[in-house]
C-alpha atoms as a PDB file:
ATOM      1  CA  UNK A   1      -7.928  16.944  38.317  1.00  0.00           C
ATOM      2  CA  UNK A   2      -4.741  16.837  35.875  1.00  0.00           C
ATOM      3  CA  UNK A   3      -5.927  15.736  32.828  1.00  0.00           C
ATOM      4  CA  UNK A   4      -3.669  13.287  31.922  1.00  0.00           C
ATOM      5  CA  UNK A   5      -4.934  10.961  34.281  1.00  0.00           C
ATOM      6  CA  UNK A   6      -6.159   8.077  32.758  1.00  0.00           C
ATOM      7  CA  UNK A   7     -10.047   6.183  33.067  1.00  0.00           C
ATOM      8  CA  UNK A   8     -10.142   2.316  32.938  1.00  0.00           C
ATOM      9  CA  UNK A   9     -14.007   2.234  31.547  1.00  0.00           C
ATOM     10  CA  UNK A  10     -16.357  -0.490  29.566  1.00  0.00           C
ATOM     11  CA  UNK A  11     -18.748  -0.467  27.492  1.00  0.00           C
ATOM     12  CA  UNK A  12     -21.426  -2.922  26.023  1.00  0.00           C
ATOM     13  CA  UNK A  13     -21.387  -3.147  21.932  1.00  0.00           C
ATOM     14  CA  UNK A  14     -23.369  -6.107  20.516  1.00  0.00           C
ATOM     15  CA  UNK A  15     -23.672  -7.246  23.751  1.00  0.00           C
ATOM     16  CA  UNK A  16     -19.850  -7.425  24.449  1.00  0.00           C
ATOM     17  CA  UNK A  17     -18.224  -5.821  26.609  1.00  0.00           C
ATOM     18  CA  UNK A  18     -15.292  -3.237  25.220  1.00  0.00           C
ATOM     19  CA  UNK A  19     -12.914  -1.878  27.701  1.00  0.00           C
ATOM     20  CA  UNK A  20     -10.932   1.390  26.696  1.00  0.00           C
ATOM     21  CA  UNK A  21      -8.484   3.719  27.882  1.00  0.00           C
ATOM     22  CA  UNK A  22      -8.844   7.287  28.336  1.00  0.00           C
ATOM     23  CA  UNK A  23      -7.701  10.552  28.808  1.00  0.00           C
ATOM     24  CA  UNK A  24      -7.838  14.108  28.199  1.00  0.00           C
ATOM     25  CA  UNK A  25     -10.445  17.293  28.124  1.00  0.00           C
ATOM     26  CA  UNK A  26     -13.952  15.907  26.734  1.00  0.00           C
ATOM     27  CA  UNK A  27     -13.846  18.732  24.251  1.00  0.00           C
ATOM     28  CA  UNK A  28     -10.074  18.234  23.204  1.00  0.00           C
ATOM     29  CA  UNK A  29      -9.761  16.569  19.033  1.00  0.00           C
ATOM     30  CA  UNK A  30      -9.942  12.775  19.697  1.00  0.00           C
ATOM     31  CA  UNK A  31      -6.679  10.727  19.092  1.00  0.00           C
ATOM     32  CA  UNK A  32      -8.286   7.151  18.770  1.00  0.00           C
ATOM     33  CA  UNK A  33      -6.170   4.865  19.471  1.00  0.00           C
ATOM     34  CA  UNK A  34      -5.903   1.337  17.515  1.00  0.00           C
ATOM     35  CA  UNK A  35      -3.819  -1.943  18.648  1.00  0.00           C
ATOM     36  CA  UNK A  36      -2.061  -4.772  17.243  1.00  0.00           C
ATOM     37  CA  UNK A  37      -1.438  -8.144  17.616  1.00  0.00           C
ATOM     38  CA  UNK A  38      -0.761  -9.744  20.408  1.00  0.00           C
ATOM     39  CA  UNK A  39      -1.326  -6.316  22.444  1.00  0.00           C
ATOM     40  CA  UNK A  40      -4.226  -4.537  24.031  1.00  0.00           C
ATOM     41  CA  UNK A  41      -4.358  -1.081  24.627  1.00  0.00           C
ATOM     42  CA  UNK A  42      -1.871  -1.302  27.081  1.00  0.00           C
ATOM     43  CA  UNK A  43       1.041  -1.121  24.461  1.00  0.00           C
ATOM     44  CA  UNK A  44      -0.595   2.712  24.560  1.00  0.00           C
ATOM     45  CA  UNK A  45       0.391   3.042  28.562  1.00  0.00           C
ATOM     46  CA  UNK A  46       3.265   5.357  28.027  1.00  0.00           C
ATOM     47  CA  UNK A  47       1.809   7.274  24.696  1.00  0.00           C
ATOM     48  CA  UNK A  48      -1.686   8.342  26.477  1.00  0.00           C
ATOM     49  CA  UNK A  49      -0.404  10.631  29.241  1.00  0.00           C
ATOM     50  CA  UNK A  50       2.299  12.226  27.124  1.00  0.00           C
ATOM     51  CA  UNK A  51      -0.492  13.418  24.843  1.00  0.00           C
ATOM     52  CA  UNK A  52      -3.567  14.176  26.621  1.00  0.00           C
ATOM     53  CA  UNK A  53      -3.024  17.553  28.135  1.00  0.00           C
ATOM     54  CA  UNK A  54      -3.895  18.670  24.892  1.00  0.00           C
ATOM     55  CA  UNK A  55      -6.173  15.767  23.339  1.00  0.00           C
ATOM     56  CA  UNK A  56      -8.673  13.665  24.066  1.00  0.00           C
ATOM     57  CA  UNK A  57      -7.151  10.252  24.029  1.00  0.00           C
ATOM     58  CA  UNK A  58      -9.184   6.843  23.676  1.00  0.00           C
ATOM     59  CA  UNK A  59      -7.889   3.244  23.355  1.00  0.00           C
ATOM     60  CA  UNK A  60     -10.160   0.835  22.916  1.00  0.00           C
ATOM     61  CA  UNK A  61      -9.086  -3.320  23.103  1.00  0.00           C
ATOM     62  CA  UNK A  62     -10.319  -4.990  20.523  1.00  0.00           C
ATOM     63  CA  UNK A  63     -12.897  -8.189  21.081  1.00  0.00           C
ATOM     64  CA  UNK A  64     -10.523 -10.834  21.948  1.00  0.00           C
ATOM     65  CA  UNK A  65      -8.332  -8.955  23.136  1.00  0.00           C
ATOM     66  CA  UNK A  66      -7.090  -7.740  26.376  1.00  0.00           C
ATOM     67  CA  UNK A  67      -9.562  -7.004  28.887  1.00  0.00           C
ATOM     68  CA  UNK A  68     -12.584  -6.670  26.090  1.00  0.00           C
ATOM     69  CA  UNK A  69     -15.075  -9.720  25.859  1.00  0.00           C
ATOM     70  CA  UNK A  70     -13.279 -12.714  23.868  1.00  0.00           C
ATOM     71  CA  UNK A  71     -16.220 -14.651  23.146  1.00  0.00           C
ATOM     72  CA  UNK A  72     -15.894 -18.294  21.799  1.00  0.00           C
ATOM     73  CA  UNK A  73     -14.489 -18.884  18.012  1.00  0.00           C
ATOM     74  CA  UNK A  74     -17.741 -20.072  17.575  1.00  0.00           C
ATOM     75  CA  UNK A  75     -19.860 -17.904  18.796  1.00  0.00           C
ATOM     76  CA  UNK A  76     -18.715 -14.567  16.979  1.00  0.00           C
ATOM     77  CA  UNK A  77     -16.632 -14.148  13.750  1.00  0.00           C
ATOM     78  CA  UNK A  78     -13.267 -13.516  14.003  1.00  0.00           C
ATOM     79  CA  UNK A  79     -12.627 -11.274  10.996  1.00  0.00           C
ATOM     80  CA  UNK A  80     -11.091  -8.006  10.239  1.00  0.00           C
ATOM     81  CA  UNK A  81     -15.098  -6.167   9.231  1.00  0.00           C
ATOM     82  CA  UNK A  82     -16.257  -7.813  12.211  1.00  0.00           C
ATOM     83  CA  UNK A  83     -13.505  -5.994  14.478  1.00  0.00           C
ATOM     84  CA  UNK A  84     -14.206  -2.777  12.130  1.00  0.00           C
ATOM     85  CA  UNK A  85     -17.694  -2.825  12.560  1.00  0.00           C
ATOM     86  CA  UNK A  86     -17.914  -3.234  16.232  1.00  0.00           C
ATOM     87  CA  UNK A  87     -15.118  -0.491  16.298  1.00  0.00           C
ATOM     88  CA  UNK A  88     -17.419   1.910  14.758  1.00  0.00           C
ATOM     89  CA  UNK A  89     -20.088   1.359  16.843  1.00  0.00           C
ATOM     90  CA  UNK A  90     -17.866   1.962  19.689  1.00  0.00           C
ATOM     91  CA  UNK A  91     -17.290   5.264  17.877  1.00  0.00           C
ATOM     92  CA  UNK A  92     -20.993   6.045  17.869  1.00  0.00           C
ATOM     93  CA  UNK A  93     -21.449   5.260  21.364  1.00  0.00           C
ATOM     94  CA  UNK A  94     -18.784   7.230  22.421  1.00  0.00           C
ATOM     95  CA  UNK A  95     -19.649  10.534  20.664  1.00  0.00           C
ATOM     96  CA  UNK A  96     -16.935  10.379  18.579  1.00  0.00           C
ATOM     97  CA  UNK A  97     -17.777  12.300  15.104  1.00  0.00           C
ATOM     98  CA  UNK A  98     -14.078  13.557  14.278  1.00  0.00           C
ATOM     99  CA  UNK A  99     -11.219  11.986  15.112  1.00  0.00           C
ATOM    100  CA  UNK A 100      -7.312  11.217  14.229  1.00  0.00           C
ATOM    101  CA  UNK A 101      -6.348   7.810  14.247  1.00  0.00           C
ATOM    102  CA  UNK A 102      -3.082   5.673  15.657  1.00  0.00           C
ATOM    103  CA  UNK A 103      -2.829   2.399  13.735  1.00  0.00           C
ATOM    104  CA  UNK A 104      -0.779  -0.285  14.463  1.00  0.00           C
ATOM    105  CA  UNK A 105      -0.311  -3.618  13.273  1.00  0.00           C
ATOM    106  CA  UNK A 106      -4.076  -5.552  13.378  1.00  0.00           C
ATOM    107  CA  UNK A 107      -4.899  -1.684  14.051  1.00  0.00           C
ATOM    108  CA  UNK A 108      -4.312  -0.563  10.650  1.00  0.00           C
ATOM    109  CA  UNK A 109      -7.053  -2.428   8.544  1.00  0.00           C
ATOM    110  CA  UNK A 110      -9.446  -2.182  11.470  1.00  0.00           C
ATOM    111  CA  UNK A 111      -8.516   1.935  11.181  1.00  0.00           C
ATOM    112  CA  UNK A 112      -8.406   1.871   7.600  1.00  0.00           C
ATOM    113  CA  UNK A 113     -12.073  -0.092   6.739  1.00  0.00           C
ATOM    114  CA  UNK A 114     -13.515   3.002   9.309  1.00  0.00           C
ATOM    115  CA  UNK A 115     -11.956   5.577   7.258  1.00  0.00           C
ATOM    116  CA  UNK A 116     -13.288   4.253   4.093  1.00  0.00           C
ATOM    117  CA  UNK A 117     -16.596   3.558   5.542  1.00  0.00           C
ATOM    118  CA  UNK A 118     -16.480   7.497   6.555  1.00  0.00           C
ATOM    119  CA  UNK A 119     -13.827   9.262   5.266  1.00  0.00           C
ATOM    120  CA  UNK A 120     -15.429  12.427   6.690  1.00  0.00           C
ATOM    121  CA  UNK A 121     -14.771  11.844  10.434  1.00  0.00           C
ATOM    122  CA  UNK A 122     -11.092  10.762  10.062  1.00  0.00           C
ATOM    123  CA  UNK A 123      -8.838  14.404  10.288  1.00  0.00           C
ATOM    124  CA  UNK A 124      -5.627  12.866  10.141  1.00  0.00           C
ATOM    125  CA  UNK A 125      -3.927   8.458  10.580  1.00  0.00           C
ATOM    126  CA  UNK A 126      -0.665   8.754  12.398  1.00  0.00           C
ATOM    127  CA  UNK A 127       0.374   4.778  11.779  1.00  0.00           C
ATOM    128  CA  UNK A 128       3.317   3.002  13.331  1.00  0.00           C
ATOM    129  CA  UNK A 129       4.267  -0.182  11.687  1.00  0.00           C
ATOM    130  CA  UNK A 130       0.440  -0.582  10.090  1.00  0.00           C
ATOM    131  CA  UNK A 131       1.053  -1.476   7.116  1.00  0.00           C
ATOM    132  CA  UNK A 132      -1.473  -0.970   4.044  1.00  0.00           C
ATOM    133  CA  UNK A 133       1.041  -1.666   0.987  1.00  0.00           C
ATOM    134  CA  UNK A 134       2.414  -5.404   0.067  1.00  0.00           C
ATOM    135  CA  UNK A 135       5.996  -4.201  -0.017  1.00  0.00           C
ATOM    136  CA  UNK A 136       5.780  -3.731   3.572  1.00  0.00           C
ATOM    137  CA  UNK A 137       5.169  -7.355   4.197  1.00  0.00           C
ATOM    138  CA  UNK A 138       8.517  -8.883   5.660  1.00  0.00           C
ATOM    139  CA  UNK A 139       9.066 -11.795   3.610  1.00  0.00           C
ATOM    140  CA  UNK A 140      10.666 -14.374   5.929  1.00  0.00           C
ATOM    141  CA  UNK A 141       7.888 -13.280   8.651  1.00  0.00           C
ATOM    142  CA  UNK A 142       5.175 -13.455   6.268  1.00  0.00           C
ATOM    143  CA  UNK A 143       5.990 -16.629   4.305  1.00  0.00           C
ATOM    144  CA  UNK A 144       4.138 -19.118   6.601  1.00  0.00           C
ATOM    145  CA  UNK A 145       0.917 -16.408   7.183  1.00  0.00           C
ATOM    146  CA  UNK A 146       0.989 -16.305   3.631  1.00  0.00           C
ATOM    147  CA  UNK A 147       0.435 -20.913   3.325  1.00  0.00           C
ATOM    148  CA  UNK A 148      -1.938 -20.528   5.718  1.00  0.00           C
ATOM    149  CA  UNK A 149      -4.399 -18.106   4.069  1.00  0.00           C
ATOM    150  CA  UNK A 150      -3.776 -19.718   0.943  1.00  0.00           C
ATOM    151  CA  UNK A 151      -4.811 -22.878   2.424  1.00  0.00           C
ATOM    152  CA  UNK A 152      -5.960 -24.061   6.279  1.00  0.00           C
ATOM    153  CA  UNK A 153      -4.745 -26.981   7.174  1.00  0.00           C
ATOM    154  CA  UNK A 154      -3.115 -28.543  10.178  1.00  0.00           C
ATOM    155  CA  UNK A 155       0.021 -28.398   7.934  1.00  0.00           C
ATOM    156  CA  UNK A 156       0.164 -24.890   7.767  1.00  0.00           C
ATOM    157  CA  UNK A 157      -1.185 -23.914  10.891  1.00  0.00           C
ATOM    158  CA  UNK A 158       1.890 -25.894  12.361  1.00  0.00           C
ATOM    159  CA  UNK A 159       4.622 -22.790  11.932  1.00  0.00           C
ATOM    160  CA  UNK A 160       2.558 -20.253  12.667  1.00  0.00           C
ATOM    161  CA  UNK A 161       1.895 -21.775  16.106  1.00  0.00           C
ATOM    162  CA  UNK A 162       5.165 -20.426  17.559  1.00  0.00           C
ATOM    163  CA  UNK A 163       3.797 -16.926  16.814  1.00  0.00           C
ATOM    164  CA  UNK A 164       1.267 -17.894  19.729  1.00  0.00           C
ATOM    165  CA  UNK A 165       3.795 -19.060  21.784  1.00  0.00           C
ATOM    166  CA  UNK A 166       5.600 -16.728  24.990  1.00  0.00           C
ATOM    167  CA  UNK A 167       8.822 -17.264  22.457  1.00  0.00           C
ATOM    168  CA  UNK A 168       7.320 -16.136  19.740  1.00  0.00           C
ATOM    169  CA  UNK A 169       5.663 -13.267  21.573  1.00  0.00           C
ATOM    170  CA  UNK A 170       8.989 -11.996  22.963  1.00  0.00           C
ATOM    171  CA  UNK A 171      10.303 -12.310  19.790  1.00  0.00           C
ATOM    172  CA  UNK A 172       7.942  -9.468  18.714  1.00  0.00           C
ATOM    173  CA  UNK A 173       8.667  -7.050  21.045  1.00  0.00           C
ATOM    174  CA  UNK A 174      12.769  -7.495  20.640  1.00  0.00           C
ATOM    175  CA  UNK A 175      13.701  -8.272  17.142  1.00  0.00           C
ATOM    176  CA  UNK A 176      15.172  -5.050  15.811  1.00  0.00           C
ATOM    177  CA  UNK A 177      15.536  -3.345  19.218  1.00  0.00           C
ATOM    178  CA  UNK A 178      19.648  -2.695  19.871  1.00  0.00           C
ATOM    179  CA  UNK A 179      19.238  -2.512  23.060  1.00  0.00           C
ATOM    180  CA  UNK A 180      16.388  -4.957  24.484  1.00  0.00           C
ATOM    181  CA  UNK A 181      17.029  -4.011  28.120  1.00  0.00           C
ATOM    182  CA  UNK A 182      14.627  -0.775  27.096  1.00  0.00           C
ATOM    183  CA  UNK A 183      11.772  -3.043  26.712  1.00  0.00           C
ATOM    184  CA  UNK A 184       9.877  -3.750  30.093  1.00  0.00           C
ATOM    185  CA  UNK A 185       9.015  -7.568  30.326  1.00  0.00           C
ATOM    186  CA  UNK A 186       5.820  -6.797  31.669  1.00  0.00           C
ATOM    187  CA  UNK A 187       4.656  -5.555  27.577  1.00  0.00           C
ATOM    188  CA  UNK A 188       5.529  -9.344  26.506  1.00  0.00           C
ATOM    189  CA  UNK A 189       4.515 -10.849  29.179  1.00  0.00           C
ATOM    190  CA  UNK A 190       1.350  -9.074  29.785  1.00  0.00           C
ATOM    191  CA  UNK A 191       0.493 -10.643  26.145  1.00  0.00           C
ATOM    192  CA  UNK A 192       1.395 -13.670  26.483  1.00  0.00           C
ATOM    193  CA  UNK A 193      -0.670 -14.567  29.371  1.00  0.00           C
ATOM    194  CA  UNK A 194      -3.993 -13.141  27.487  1.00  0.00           C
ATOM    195  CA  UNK A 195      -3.014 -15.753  24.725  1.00  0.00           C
ATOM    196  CA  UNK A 196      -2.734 -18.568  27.121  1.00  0.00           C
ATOM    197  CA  UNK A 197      -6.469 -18.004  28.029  1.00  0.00           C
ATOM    198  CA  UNK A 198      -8.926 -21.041  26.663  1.00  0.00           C
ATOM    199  CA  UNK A 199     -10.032 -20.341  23.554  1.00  0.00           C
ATOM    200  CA  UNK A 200      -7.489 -18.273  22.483  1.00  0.00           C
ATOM    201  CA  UNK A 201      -6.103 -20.721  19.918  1.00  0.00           C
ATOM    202  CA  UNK A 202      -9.101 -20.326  17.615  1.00  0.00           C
ATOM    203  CA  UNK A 203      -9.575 -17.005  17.788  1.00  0.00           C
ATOM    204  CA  UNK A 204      -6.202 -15.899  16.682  1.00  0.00           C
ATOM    205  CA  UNK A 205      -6.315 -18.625  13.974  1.00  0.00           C
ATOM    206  CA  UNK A 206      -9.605 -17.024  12.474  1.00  0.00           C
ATOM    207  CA  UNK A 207      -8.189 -13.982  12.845  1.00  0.00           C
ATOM    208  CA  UNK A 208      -4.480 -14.241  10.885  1.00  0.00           C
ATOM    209  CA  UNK A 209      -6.249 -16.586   8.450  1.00  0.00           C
ATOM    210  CA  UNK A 210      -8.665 -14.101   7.265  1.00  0.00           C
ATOM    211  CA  UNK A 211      -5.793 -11.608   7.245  1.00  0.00           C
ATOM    212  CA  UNK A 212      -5.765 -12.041   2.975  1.00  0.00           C
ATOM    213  CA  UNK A 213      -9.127  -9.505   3.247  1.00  0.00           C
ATOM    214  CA  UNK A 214      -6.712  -6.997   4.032  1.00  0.00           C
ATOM    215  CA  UNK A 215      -4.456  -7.794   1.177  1.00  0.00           C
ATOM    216  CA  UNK A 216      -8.223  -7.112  -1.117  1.00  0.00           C
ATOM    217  CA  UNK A 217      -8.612  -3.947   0.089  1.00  0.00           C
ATOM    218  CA  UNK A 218      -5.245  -2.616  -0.823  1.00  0.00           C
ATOM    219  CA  UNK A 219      -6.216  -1.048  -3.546  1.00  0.00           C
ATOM    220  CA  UNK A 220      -9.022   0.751  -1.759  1.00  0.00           C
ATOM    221  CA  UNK A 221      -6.678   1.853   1.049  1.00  0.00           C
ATOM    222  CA  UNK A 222      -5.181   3.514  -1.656  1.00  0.00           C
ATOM    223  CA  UNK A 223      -7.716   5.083  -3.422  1.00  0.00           C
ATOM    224  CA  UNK A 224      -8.882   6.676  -0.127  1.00  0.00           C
ATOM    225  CA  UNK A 225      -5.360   8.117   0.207  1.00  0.00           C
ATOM    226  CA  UNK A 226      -5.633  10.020  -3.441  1.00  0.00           C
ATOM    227  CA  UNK A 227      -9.382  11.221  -3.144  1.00  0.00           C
ATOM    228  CA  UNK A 228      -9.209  12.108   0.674  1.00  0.00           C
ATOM    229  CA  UNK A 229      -5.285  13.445   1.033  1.00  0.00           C
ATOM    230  CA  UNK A 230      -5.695  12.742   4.554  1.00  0.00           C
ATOM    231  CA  UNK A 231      -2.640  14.075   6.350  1.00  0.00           C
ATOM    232  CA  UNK A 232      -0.362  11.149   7.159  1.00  0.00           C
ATOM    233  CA  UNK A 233       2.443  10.202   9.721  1.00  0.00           C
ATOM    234  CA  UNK A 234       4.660   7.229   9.391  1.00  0.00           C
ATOM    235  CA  UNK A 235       6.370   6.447  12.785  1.00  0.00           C
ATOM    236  CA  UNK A 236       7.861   3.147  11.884  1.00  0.00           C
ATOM    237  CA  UNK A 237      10.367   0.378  13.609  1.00  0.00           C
ATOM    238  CA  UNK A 238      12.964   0.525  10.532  1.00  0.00           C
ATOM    239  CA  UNK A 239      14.157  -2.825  11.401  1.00  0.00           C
ATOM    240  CA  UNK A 240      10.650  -4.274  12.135  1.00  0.00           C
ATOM    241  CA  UNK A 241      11.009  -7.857  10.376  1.00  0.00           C
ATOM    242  CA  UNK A 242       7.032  -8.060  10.300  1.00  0.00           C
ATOM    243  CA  UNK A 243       6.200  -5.209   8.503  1.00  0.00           C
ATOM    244  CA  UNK A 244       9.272  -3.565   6.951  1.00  0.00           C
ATOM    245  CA  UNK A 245      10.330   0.094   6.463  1.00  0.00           C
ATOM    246  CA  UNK A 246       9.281  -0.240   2.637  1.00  0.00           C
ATOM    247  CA  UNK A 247       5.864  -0.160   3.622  1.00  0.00           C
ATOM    248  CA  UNK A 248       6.383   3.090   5.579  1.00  0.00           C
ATOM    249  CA  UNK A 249       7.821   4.959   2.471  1.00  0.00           C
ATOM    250  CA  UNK A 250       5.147   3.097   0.368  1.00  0.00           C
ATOM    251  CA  UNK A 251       2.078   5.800   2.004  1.00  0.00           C
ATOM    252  CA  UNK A 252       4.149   8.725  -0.437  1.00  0.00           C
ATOM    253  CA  UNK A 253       2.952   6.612  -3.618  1.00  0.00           C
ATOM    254  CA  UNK A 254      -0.670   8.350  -2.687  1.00  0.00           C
ATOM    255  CA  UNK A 255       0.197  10.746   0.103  1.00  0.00           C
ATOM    256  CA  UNK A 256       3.374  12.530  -1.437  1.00  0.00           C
ATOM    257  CA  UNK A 257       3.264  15.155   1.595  1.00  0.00           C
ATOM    258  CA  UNK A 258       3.722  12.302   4.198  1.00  0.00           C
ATOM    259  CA  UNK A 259       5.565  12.475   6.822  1.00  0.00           C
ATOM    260  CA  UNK A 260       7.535   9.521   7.346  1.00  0.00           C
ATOM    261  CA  UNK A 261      10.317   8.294  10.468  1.00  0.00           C
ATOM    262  CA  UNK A 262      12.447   5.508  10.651  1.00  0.00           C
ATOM    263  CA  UNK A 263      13.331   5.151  14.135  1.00  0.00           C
ATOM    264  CA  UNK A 264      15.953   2.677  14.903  1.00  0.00           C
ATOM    265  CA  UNK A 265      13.965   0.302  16.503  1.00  0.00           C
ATOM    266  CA  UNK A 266      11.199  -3.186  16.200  1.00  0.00           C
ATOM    267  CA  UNK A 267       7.904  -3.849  15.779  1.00  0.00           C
ATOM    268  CA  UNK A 268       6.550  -2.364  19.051  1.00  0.00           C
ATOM    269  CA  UNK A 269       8.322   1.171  18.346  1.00  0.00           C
ATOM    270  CA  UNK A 270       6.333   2.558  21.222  1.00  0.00           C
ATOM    271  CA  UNK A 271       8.188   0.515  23.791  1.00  0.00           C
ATOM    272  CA  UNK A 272      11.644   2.342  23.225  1.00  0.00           C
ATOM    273  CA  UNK A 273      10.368   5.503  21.955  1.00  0.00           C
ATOM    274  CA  UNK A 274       7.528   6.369  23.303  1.00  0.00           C
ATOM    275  CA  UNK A 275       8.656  10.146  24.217  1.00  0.00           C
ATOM    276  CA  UNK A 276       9.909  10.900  20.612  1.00  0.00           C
ATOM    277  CA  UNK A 277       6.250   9.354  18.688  1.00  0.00           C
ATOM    278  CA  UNK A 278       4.676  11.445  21.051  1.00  0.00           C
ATOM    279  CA  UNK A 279       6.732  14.734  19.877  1.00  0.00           C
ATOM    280  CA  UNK A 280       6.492  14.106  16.124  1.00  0.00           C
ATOM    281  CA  UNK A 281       2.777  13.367  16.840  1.00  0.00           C
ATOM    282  CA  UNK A 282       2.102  17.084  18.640  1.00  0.00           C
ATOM    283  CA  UNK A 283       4.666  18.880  15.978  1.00  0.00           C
ATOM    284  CA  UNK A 284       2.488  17.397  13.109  1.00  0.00           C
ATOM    285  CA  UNK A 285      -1.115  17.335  14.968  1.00  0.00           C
ATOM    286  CA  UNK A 286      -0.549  21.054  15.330  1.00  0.00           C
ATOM    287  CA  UNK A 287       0.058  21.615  11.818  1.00  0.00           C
ATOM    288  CA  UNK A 288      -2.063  19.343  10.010  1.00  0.00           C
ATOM    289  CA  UNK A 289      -5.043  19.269  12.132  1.00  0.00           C
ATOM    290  CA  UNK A 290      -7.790  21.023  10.058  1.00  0.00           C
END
């Protein structure tokens, strides 16, 4: 069986149910795979078979997301450890005791709190507009986020809204693209429609609000850089509004041998340039790999 065909599986951490992606030869080094917002891991649909003749590929959603349990805002705690820790659990179910990791977006602190919790198992962090430095915070996108953490109130939960919106979704996935004919509709609205689902108000809003954790554990982020030199890949949208190329040549502030690309595209790089992330991925995987 070619082994870039690709398993839809599930399985049950804390009781909820986490469905991931995969692909590739059991024994193959694990690429683990790590989403944004709004996506799933279906923004990985074009990556995963491009890459897993040679590795073991595995793309979990996160809990409310995609097809993974979304359980009422009030019945689990929408926060960035929470996400983390259920992530690594996943991990442990799965087998997985070494592994590179793909960060995106809500990807990268969810990545970056495993890699600090065990620096050991992560071999390499290949991220694509996750950002981990406050330069790379886009400041017109940013501004409202920014009120709301500060403060929660219907007042400032008002603009960011239209990020929740199919507008503000599409928005996402073409700002910064020159040529948005290259981006399927199905990506945009594939997300949109899991946002429309009950309950999906709340948990987003728990989510982005505690998104000023991430901001605390800068400094961590970057002390993990120095101490562990993990080898580093920056594929980045360079005109991403969200999180901006700055943050992509921030990583060589603690990682000077990073590798960083600024490919002439948004925020969801992946859905323009899938073939060439996947190239630079191999070229470095091969060489950095330990």
């Amino acid at each position: 069986m070619p082994t870039h065909r690709i398993h839809h599986r599930t399985v049950t951490v804390r009781g909820l149910d986490v469905y991931y992606r995969e692909a590739g030869p059991a024994d193959a080094p694990v690429l683990l795979l790590l989403h944004g917002f709004p996506s799933s891991s279906h923004m990985f649909r074009d990556l995963i078979p491009l890459l897993a003749d040679s590795y073991r590929v595995i793309a979990p959603d996160h809990i409310g997301f995609g097809r993974s349990a979304a359980p009422d805002a009030s019945a689990f705690r929408y926060t960035f450890d929470e996400l983390a820790a259920v992530t690594e659990e996943f991990t442990q179910l799965l087998g997985l005791e070494r592994y590179a990791l793909y960060i995106q977006d809500y990807g990268a602190p969810i990545g970056l709190r495993l890699a600090l919790a065990r620096p050991d198992r992560v071999t390499a962090v290949v991220t694509q507009n996750g950002n981990a430095y406050e330069e790379g915070l886009g400041a017109e996108a940013w501004a409202p986020v920014l009120a709301l953490i500060e403060r929660r109130t219907p007042e400032t939960e008002a603009p960011v809204r239209e990020i929740y919106t199919p507008d503000g979704v599409k928005w996402q996935y073409l700002h910064g693209v020159p040529d948005p004919s290259l981006v399927s509709p199905d990506a945009y609205e594939h997300d949109a429609a899991r946002l429309a689902r009950p309950g999906q108000t709340a948990i987003q809003f728990d989510l982005i609000s505690d998104y000023g954790s991430n901001f605390a554990l800068y400094p961590a982020f970057h002390a993990y850089f120095r101490e562990s030199r993990v080898p580093l890949l920056a594929v980045w949208g360079a005109h991403d509004e969200i999180f901006v190329p700055e943050g992509a040549l921030a990583f060589r502030r603690d990682l000077p041998e990073a590798e960083i690309h600024l490919l002439p595209t948004g925020h969801f790089a992946l859905e323009t340039h899938a073939d060439q992330i996947a190239s630079l991925m191999r070229d470095f995987l091969t060489r950095r790999l330990p």
